[in-house]
PDB file of N, CA and C in Angstrom:
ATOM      1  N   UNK A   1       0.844  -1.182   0.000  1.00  0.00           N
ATOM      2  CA  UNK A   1       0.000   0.000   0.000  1.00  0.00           C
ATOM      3  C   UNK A   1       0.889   1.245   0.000  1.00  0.00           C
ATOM      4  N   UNK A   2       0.225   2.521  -0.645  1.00  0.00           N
ATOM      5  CA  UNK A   2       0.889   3.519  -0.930  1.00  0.00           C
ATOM      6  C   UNK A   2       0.929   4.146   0.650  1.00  0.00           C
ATOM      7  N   UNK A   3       1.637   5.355   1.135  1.00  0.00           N
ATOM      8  CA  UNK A   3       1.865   5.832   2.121  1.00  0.00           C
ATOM      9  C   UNK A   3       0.844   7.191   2.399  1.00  0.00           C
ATOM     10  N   UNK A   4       0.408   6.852   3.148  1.00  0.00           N
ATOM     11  CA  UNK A   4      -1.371   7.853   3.855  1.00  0.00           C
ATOM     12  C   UNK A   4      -0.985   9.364   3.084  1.00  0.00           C
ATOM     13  N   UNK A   5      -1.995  10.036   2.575  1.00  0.00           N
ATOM     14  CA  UNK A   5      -1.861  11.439   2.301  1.00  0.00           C
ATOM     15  C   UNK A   5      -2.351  12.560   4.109  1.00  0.00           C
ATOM     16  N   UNK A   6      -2.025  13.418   3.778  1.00  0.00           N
ATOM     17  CA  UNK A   6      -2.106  14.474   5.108  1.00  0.00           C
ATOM     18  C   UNK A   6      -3.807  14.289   5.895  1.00  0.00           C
ATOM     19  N   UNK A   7      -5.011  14.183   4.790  1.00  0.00           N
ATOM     20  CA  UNK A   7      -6.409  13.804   5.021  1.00  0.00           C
ATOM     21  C   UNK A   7      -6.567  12.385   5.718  1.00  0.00           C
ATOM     22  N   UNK A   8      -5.669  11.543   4.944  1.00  0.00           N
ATOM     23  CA  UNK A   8      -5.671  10.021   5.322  1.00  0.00           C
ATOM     24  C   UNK A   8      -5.481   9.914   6.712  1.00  0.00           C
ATOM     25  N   UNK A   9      -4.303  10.388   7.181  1.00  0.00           N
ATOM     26  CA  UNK A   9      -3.455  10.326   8.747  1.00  0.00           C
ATOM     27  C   UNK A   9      -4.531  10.929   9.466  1.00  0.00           C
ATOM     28  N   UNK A  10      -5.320  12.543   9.443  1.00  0.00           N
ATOM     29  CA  UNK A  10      -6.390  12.683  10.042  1.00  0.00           C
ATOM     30  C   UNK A  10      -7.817  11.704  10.433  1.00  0.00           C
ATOM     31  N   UNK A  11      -8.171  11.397   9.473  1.00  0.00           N
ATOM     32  CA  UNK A  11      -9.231  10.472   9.580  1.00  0.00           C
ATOM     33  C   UNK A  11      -9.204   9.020   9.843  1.00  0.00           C
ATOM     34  N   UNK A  12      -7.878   8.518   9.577  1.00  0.00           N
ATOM     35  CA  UNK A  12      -7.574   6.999  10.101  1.00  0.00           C
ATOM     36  C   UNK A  12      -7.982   6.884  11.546  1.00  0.00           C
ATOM     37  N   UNK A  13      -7.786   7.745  12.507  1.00  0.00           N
ATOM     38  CA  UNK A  13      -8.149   7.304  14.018  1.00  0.00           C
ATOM     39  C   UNK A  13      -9.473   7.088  14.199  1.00  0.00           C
ATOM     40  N   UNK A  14     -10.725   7.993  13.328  1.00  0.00           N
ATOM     41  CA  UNK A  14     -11.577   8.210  13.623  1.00  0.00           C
ATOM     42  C   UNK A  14     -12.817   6.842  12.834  1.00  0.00           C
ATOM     43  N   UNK A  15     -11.597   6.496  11.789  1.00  0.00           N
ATOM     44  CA  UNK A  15     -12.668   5.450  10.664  1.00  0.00           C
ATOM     45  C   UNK A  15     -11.913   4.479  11.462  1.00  0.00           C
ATOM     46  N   UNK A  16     -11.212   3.916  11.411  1.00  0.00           N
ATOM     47  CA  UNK A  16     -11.066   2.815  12.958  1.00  0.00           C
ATOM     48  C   UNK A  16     -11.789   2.652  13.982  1.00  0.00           C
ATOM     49  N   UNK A  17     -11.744   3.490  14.678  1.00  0.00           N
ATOM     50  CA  UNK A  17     -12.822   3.599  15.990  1.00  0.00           C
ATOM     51  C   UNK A  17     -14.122   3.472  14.984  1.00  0.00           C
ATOM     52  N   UNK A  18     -14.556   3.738  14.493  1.00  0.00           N
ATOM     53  CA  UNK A  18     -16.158   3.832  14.177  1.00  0.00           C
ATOM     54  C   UNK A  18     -16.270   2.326  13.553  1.00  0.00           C
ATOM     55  N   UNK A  19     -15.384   1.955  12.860  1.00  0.00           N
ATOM     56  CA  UNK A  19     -15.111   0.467  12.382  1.00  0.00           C
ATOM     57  C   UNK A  19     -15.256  -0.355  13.718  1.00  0.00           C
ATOM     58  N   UNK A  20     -14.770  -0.310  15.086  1.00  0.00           N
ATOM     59  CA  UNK A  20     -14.302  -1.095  16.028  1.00  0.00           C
ATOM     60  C   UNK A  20     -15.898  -0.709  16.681  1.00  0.00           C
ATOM     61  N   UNK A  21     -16.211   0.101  16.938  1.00  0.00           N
ATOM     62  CA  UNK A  21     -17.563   0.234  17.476  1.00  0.00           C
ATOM     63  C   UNK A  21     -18.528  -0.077  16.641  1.00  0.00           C
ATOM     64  N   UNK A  22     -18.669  -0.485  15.490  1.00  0.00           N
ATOM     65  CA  UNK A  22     -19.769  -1.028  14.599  1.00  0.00           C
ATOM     66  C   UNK A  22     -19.622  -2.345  14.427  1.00  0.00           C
ATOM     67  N   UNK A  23     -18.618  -3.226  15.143  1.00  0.00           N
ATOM     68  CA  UNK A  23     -17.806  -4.499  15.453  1.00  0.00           C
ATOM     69  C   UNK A  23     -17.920  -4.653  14.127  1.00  0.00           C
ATOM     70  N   UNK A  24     -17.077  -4.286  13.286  1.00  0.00           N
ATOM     71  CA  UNK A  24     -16.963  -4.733  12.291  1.00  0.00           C
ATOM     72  C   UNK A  24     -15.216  -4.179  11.920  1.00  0.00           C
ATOM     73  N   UNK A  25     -14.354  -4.687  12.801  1.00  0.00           N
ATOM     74  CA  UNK A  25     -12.762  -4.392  12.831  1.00  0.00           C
ATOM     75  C   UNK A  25     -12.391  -5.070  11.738  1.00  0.00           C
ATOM     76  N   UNK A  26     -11.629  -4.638  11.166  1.00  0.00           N
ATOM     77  CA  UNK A  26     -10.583  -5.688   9.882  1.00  0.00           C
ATOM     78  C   UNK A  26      -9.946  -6.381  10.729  1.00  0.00           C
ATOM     79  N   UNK A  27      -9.043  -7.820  10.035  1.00  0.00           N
ATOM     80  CA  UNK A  27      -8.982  -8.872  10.475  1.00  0.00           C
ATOM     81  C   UNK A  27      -7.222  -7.920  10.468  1.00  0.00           C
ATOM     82  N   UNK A  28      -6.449  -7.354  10.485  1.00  0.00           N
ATOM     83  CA  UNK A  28      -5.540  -6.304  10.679  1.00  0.00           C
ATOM     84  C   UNK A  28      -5.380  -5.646  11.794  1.00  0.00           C
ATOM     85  N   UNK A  29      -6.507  -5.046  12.221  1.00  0.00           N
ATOM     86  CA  UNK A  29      -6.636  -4.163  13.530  1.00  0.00           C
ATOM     87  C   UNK A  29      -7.076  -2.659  13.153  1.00  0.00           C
ATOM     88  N   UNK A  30      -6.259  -2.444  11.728  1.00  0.00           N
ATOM     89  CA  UNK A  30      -6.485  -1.212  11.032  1.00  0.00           C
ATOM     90  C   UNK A  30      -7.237  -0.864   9.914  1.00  0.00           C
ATOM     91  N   UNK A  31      -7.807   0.098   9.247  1.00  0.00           N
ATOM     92  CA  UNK A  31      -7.605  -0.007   7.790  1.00  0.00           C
ATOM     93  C   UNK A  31      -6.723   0.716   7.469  1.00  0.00           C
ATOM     94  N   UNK A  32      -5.324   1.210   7.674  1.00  0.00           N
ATOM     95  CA  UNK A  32      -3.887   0.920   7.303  1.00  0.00           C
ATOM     96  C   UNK A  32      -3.810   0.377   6.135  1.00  0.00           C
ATOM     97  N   UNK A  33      -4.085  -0.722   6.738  1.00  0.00           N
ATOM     98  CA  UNK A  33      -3.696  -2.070   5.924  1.00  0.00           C
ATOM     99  C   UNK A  33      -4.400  -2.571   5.429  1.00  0.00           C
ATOM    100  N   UNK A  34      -6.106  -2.398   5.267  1.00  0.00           N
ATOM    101  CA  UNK A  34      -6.883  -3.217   4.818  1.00  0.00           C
ATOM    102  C   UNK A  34      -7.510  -1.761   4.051  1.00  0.00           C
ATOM    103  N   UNK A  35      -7.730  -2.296   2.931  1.00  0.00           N
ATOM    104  CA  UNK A  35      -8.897  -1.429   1.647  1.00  0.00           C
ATOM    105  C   UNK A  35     -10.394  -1.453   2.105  1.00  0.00           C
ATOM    106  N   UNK A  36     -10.886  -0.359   2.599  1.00  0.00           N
ATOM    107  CA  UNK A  36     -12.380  -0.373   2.532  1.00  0.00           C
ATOM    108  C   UNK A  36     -12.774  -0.905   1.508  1.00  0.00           C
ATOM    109  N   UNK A  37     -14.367  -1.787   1.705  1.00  0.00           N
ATOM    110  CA  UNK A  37     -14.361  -2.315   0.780  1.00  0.00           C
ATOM    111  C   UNK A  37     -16.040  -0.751  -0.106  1.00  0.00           C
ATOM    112  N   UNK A  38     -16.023  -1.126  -1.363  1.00  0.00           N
ATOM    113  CA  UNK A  38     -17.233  -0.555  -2.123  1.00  0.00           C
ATOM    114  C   UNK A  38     -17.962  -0.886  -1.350  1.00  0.00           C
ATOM    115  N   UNK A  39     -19.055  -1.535  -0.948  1.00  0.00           N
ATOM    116  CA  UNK A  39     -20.216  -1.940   0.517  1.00  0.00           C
ATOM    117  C   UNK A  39     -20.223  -1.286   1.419  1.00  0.00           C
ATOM    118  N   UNK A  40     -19.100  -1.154   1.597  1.00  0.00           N
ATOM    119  CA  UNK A  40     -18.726  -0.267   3.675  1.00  0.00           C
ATOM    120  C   UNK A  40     -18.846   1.404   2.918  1.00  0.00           C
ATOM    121  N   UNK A  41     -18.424   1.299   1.866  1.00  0.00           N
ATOM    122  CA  UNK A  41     -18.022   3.018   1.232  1.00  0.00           C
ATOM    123  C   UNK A  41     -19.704   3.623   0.908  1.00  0.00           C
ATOM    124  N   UNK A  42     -20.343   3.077   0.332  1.00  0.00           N
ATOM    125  CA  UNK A  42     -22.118   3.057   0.036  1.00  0.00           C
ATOM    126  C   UNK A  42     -22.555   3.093   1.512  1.00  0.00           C
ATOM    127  N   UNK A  43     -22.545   2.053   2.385  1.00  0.00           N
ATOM    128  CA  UNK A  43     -23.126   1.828   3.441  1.00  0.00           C
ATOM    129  C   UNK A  43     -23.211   3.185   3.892  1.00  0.00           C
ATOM    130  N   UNK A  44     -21.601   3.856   4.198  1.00  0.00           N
ATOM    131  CA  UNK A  44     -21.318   4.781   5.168  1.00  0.00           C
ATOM    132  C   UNK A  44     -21.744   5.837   4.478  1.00  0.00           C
ATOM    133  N   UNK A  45     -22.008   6.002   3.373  1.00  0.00           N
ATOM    134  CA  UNK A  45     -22.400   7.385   2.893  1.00  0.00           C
ATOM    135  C   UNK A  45     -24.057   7.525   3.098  1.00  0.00           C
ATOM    136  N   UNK A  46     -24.658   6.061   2.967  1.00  0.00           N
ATOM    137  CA  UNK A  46     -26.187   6.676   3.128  1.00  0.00           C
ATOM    138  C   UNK A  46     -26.110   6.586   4.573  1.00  0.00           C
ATOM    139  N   UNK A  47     -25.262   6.215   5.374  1.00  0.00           N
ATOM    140  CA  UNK A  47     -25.669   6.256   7.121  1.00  0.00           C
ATOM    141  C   UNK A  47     -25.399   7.880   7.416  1.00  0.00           C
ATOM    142  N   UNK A  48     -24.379   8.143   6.646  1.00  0.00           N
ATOM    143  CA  UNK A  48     -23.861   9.637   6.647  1.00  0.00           C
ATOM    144  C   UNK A  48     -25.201  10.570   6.486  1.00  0.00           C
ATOM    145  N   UNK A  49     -25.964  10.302   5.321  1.00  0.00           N
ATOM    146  CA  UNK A  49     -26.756  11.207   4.454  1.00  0.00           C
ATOM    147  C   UNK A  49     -28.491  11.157   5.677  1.00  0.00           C
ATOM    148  N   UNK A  50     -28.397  10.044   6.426  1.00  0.00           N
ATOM    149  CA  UNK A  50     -29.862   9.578   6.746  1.00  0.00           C
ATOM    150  C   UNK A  50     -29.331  10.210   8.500  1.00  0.00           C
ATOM    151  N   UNK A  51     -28.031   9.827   9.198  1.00  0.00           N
ATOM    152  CA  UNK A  51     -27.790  10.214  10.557  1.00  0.00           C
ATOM    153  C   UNK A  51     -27.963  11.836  10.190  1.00  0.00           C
ATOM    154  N   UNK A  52     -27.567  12.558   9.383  1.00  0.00           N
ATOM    155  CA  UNK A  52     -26.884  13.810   9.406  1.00  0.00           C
ATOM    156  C   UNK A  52     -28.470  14.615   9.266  1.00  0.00           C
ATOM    157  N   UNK A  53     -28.906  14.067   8.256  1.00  0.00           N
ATOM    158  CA  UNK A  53     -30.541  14.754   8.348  1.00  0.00           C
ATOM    159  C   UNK A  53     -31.646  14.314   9.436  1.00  0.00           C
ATOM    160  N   UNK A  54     -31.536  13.642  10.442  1.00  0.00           N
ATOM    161  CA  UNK A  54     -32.177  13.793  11.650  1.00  0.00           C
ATOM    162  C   UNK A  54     -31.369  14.432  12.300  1.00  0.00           C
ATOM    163  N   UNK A  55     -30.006  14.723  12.220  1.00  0.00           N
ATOM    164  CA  UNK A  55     -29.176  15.137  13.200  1.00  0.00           C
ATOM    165  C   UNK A  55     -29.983  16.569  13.323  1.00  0.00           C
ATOM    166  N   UNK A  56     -29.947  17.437  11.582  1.00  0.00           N
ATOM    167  CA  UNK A  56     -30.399  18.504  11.247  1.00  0.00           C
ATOM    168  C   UNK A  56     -31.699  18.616  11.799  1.00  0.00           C
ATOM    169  N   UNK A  57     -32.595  18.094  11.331  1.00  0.00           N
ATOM    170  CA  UNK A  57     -34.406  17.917  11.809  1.00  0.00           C
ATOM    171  C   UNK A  57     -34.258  18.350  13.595  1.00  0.00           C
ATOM    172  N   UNK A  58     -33.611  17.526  13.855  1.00  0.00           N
ATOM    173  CA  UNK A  58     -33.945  17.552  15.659  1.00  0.00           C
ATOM    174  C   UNK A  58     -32.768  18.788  15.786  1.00  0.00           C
ATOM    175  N   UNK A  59     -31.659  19.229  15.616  1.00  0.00           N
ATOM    176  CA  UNK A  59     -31.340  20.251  16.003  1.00  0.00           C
ATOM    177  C   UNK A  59     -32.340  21.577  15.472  1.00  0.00           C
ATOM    178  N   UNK A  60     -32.573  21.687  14.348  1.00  0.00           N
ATOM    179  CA  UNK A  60     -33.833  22.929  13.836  1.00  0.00           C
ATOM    180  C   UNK A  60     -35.152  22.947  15.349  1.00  0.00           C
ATOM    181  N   UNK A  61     -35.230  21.568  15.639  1.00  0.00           N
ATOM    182  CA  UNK A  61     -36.916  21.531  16.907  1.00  0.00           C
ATOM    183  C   UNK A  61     -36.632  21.704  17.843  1.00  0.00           C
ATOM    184  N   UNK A  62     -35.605  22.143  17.857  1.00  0.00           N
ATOM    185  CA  UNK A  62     -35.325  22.061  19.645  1.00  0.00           C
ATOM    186  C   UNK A  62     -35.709  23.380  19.777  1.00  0.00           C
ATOM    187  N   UNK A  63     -35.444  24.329  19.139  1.00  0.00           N
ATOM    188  CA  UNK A  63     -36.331  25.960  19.573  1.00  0.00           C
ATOM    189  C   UNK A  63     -37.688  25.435  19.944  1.00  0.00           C
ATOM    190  N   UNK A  64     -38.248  25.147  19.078  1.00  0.00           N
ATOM    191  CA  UNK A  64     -40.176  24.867  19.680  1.00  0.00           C
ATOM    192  C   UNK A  64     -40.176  23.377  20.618  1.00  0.00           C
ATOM    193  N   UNK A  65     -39.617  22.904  20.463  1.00  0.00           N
ATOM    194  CA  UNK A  65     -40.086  21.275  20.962  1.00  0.00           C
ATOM    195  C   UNK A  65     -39.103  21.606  22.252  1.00  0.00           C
ATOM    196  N   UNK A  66     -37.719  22.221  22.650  1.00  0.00           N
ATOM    197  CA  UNK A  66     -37.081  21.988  23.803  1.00  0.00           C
ATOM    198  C   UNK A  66     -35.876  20.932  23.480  1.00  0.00           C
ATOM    199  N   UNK A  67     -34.869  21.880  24.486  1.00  0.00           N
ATOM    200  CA  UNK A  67     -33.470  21.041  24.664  1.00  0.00           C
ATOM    201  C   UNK A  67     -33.408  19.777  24.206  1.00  0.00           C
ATOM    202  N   UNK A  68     -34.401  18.600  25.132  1.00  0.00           N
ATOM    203  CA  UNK A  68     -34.260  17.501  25.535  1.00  0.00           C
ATOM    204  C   UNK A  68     -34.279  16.866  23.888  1.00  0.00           C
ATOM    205  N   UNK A  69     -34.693  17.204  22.755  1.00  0.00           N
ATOM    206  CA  UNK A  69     -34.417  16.508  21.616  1.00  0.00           C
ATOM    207  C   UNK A  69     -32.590  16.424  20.871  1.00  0.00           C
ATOM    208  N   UNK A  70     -31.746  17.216  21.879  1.00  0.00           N
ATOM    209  CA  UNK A  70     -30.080  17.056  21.525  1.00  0.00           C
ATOM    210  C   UNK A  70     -29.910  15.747  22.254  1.00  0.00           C
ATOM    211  N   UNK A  71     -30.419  14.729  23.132  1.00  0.00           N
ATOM    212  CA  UNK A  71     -30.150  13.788  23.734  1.00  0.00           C
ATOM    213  C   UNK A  71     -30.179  12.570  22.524  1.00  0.00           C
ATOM    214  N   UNK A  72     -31.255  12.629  21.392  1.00  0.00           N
ATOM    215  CA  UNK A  72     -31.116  11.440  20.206  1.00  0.00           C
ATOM    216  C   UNK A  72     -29.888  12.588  19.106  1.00  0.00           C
ATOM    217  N   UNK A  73     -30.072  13.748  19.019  1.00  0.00           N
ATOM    218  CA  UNK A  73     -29.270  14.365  18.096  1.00  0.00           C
ATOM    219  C   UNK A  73     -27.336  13.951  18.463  1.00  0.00           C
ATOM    220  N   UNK A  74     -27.152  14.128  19.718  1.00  0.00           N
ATOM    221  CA  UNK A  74     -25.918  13.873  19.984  1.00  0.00           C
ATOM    222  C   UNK A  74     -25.044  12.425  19.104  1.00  0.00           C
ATOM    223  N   UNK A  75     -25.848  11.232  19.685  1.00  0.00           N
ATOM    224  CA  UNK A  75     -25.452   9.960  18.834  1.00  0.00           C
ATOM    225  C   UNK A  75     -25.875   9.984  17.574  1.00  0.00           C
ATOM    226  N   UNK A  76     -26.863  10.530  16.882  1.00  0.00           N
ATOM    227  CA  UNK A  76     -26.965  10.711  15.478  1.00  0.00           C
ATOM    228  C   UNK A  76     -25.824  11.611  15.024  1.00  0.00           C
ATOM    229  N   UNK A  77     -25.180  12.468  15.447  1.00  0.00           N
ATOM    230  CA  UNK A  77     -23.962  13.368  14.680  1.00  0.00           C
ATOM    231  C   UNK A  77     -22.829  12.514  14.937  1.00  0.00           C
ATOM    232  N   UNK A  78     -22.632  11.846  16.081  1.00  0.00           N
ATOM    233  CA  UNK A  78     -21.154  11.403  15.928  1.00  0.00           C
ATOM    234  C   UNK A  78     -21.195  10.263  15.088  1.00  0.00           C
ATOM    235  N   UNK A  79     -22.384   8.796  14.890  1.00  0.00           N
ATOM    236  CA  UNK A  79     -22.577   8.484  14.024  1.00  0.00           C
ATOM    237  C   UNK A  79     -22.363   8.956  12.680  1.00  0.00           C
ATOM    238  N   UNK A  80     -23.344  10.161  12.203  1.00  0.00           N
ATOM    239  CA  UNK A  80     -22.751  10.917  11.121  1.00  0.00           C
ATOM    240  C   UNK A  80     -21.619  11.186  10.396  1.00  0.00           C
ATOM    241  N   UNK A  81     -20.311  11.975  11.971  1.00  0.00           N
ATOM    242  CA  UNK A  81     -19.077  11.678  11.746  1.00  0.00           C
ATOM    243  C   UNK A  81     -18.510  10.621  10.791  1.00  0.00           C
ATOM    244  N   UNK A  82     -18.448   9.370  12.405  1.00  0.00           N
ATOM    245  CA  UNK A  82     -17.841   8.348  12.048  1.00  0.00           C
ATOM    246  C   UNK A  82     -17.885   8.066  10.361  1.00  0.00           C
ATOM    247  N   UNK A  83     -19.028   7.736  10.206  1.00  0.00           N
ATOM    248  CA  UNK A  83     -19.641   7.421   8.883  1.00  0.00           C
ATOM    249  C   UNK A  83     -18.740   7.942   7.619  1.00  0.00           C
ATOM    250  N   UNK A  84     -18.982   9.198   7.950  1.00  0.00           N
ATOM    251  CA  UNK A  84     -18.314  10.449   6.871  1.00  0.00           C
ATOM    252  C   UNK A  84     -16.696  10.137   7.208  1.00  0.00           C
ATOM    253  N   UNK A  85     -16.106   9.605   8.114  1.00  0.00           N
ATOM    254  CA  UNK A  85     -14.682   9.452   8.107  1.00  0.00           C
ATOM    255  C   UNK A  85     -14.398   8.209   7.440  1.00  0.00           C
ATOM    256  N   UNK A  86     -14.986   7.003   7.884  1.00  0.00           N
ATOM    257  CA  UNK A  86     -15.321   6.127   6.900  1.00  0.00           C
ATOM    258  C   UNK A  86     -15.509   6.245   5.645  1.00  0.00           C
ATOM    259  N   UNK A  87     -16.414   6.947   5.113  1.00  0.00           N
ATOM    260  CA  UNK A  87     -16.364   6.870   3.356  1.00  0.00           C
ATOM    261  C   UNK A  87     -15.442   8.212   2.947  1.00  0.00           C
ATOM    262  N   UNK A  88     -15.171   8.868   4.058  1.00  0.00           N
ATOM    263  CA  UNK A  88     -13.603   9.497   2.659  1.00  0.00           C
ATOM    264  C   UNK A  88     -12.534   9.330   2.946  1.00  0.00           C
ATOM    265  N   UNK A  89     -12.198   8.287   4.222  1.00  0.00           N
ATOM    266  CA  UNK A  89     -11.046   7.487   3.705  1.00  0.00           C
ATOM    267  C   UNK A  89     -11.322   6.282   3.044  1.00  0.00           C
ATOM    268  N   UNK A  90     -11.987   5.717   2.467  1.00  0.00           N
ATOM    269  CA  UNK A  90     -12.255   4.592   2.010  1.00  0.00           C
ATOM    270  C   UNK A  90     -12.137   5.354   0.378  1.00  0.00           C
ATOM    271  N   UNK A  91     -12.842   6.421   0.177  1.00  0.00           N
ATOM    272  CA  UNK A  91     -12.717   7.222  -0.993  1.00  0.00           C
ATOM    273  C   UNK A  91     -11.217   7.738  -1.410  1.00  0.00           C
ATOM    274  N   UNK A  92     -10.770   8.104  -0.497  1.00  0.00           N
ATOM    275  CA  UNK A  92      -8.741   8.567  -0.627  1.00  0.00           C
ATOM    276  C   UNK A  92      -7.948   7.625  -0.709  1.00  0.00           C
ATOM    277  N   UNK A  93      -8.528   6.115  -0.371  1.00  0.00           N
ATOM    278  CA  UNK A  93      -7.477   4.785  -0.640  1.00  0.00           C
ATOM    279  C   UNK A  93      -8.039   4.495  -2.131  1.00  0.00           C
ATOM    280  N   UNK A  94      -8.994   5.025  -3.012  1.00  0.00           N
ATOM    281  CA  UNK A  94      -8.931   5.218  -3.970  1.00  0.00           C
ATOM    282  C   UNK A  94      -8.337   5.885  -5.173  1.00  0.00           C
ATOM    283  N   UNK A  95      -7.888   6.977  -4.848  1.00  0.00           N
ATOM    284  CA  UNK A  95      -7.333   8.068  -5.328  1.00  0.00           C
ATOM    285  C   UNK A  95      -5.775   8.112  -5.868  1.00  0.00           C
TER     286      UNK A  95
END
């Protein structure tokens, strides 16, 4: 494998962890070393596209509806994250 670009080294900690918490770790430890596959790259972009717009929805209601709707918004954004670190490093081991 070619050697991480400056984006790559950022987001490797974060698409790992989200890999290791979705128990779905490469048989590696990293993806370093292992190629996201096309599946995980799709997956993570519509988890990206579907977490990120409730993230939006419930942050917009919380003026009328109240605080207490950032309690599902919180795990829907870092989800979001993860997701989004996932498919653009999986997208930059393309490149």
């Amino acid at each position: 494998m070619r050697p991480l670009d400056p984006l790559q080294r950022l987001l490797l900690p974060v698409a790992d962890c989200f890999m290791l918490l979705m128990l779905s770790r490469p048989p590696t430890g990293t993806l370093r070393t292992t190629r996201v596959t096309s599946a995980s790259i799709g997956l993570a972009v519509v988890t990206f596209g579907v977490s990120g717009t409730l993230t939006g929805v419930l942050a917009a209601a919380v003026g009328r509806l109240g605080p207490l709707l950032l309690v599902p918004a919180l795990p829907l954004a870092a989800l979001a994250l993860g997701s989004a670190s996932l498919a653009l490093y999986g997208l930059r081991q393309r490149v």
